[in-house]
PDB file of N, CA and C in Angstrom:
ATOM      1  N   UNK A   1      64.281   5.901 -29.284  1.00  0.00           N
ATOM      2  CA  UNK A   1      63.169   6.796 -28.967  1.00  0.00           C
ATOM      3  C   UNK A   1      62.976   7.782 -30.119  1.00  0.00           C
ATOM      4  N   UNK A   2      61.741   8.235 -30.696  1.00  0.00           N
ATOM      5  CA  UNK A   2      61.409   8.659 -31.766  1.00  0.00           C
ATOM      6  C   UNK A   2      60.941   9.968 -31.219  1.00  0.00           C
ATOM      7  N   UNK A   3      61.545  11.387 -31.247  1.00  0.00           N
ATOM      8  CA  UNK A   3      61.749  12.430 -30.765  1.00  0.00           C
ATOM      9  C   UNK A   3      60.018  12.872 -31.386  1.00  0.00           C
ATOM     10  N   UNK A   4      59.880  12.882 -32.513  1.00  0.00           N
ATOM     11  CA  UNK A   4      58.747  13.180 -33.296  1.00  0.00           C
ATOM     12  C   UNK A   4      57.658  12.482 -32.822  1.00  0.00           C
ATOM     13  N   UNK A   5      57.803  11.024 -32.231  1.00  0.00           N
ATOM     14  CA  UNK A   5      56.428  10.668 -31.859  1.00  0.00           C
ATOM     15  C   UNK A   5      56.260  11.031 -29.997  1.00  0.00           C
ATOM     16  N   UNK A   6      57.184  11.322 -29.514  1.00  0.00           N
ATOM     17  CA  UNK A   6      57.044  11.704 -28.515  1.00  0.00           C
ATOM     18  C   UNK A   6      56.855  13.064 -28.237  1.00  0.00           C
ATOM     19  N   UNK A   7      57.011  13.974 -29.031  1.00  0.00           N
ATOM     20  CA  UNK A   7      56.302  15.140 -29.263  1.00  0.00           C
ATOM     21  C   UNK A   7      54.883  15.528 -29.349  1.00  0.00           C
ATOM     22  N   UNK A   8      54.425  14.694 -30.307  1.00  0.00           N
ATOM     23  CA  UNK A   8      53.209  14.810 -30.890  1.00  0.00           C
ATOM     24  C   UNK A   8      52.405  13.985 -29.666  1.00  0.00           C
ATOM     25  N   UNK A   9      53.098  12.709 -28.991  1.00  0.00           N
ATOM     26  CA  UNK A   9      52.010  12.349 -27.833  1.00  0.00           C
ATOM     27  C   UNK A   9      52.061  12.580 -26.262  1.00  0.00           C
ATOM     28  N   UNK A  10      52.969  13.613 -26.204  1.00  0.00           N
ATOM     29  CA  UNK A  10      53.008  14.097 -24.533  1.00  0.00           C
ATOM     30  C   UNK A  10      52.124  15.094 -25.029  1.00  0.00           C
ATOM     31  N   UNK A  11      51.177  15.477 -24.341  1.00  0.00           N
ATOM     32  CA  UNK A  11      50.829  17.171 -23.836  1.00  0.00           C
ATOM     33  C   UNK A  11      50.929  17.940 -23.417  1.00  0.00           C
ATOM     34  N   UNK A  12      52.066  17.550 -22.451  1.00  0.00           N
ATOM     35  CA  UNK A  12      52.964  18.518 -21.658  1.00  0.00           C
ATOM     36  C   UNK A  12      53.670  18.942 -22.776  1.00  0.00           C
ATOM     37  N   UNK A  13      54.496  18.040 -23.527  1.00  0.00           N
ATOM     38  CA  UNK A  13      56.088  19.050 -24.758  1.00  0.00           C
ATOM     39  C   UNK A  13      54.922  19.675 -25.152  1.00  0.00           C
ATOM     40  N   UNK A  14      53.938  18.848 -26.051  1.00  0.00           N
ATOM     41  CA  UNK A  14      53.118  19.659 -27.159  1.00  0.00           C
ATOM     42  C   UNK A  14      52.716  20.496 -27.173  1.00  0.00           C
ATOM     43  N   UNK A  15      52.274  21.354 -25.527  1.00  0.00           N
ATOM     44  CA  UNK A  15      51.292  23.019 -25.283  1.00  0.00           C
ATOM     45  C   UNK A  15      52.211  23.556 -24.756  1.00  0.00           C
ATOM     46  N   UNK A  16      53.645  23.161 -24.238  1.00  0.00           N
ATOM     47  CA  UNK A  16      54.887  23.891 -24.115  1.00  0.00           C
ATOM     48  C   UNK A  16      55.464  24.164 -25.076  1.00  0.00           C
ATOM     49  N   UNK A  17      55.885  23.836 -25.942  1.00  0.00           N
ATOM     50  CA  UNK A  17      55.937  24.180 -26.956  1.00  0.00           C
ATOM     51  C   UNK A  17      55.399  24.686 -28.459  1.00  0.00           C
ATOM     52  N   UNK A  18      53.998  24.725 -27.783  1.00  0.00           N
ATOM     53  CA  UNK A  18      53.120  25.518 -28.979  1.00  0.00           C
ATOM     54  C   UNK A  18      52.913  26.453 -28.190  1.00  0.00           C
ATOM     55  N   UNK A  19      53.315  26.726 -27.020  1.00  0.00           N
ATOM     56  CA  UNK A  19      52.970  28.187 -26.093  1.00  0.00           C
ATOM     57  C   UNK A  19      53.984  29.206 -26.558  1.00  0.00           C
ATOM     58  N   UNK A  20      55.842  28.551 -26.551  1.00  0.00           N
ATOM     59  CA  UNK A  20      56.605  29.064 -26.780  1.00  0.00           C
ATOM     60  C   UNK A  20      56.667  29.549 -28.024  1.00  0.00           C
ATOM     61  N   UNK A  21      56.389  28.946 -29.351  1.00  0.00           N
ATOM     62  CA  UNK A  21      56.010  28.864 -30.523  1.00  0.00           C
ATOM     63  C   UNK A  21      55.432  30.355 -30.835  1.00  0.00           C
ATOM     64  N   UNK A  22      53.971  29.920 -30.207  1.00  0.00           N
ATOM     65  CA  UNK A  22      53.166  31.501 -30.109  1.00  0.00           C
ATOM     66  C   UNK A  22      54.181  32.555 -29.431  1.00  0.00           C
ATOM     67  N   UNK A  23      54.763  32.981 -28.312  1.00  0.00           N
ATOM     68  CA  UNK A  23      54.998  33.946 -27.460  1.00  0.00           C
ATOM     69  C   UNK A  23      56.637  34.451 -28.868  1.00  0.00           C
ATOM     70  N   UNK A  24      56.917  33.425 -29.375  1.00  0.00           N
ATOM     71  CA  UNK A  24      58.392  33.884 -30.086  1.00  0.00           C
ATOM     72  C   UNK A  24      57.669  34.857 -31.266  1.00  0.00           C
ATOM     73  N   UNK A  25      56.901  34.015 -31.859  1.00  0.00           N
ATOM     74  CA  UNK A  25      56.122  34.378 -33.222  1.00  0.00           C
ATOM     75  C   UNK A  25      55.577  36.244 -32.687  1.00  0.00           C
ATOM     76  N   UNK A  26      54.865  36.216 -31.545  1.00  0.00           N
ATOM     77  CA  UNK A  26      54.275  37.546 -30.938  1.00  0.00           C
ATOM     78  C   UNK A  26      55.398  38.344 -31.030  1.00  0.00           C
ATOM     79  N   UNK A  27      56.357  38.008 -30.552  1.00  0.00           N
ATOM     80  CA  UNK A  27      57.757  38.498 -30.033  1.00  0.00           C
ATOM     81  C   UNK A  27      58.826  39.775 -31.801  1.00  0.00           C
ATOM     82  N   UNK A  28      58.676  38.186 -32.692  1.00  0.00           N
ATOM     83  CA  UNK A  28      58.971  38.564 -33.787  1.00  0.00           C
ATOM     84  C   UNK A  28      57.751  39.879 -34.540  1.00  0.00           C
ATOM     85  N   UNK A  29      56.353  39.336 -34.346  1.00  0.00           N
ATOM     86  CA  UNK A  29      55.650  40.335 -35.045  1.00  0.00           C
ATOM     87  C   UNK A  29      55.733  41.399 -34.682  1.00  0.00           C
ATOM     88  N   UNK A  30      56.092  42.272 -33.766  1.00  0.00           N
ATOM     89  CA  UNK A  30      55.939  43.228 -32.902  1.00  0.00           C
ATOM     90  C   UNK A  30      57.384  43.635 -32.835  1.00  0.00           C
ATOM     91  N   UNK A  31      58.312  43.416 -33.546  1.00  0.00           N
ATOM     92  CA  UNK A  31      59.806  43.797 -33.395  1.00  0.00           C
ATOM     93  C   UNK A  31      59.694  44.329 -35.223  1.00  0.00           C
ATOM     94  N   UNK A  32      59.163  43.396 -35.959  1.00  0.00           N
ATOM     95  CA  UNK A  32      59.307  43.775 -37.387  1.00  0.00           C
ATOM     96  C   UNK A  32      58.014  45.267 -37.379  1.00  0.00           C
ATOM     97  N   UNK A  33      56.947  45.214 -36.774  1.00  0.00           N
ATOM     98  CA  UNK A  33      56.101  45.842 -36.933  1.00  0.00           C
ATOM     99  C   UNK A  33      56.896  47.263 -36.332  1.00  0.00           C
ATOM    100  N   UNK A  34      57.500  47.561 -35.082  1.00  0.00           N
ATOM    101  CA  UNK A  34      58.207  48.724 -34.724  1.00  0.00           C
ATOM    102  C   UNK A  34      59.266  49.426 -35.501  1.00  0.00           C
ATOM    103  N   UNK A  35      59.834  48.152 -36.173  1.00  0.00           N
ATOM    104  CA  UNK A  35      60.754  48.636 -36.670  1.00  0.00           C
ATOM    105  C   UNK A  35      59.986  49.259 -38.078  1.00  0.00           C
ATOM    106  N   UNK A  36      59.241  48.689 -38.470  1.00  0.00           N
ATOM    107  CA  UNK A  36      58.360  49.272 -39.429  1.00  0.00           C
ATOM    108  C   UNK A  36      57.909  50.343 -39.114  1.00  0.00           C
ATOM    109  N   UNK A  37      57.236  51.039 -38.350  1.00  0.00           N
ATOM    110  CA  UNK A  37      56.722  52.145 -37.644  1.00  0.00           C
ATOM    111  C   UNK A  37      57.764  53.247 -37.537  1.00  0.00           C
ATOM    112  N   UNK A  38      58.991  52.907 -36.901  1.00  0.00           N
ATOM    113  CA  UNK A  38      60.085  53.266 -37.152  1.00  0.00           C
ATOM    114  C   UNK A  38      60.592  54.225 -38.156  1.00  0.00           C
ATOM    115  N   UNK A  39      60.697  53.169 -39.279  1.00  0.00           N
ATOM    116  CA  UNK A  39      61.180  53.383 -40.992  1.00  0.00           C
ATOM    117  C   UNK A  39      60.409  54.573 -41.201  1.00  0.00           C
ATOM    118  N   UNK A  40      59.265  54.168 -41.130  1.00  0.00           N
ATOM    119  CA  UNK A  40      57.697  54.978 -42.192  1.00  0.00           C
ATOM    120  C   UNK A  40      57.201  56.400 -41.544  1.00  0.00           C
ATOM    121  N   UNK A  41      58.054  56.756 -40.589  1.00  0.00           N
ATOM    122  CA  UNK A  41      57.259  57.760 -39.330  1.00  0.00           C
ATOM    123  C   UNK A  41      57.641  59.045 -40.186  1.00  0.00           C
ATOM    124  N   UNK A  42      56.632  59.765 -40.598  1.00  0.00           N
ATOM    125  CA  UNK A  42      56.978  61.331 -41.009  1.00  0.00           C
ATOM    126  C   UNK A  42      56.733  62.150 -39.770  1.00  0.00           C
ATOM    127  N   UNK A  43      57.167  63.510 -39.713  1.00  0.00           N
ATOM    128  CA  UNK A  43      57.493  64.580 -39.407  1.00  0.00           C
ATOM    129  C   UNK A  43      55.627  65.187 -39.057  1.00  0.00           C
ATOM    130  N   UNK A  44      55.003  64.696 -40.045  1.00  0.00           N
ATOM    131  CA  UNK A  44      53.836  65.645 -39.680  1.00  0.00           C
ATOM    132  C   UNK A  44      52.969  64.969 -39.014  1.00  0.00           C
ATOM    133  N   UNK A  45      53.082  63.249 -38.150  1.00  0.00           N
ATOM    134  CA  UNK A  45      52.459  62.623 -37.920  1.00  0.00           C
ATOM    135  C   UNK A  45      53.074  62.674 -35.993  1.00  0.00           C
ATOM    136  N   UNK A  46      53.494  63.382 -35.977  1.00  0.00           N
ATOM    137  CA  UNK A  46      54.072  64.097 -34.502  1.00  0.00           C
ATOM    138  C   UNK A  46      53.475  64.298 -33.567  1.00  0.00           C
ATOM    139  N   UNK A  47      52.766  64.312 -32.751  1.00  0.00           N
ATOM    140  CA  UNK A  47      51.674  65.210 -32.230  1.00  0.00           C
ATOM    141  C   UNK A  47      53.089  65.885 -31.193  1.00  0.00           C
ATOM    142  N   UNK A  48      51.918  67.121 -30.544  1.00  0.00           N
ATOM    143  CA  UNK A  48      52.999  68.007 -29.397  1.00  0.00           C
ATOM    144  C   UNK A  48      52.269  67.812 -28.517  1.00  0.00           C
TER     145      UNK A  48
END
């Protein structure tokens, strides 16, 4: 059984796993981006 062609022709693996794909990728952008936000945050950008 050819893991690769059975990937590419179920539609069930293929949008399960391009769902998961997306939600990790979201997951990652938004962890580097905070932590970025994080780093870069001055003192006068504070509100009270």
């Amino acid at each position: 059984m050819n893991l690769w062609h059975e990937f590419l022709n179920d539609p069930v693996i293929f949008i399960s796993f391009s769902g998961l794909a997306i939600v990790i990728g979201l997951c990652l952008f938004y962890a580097v981006y905070f932590i970025y936000k994080i780093d870069h945050d001055t003192p006068d950008s504070k509100q009270h």
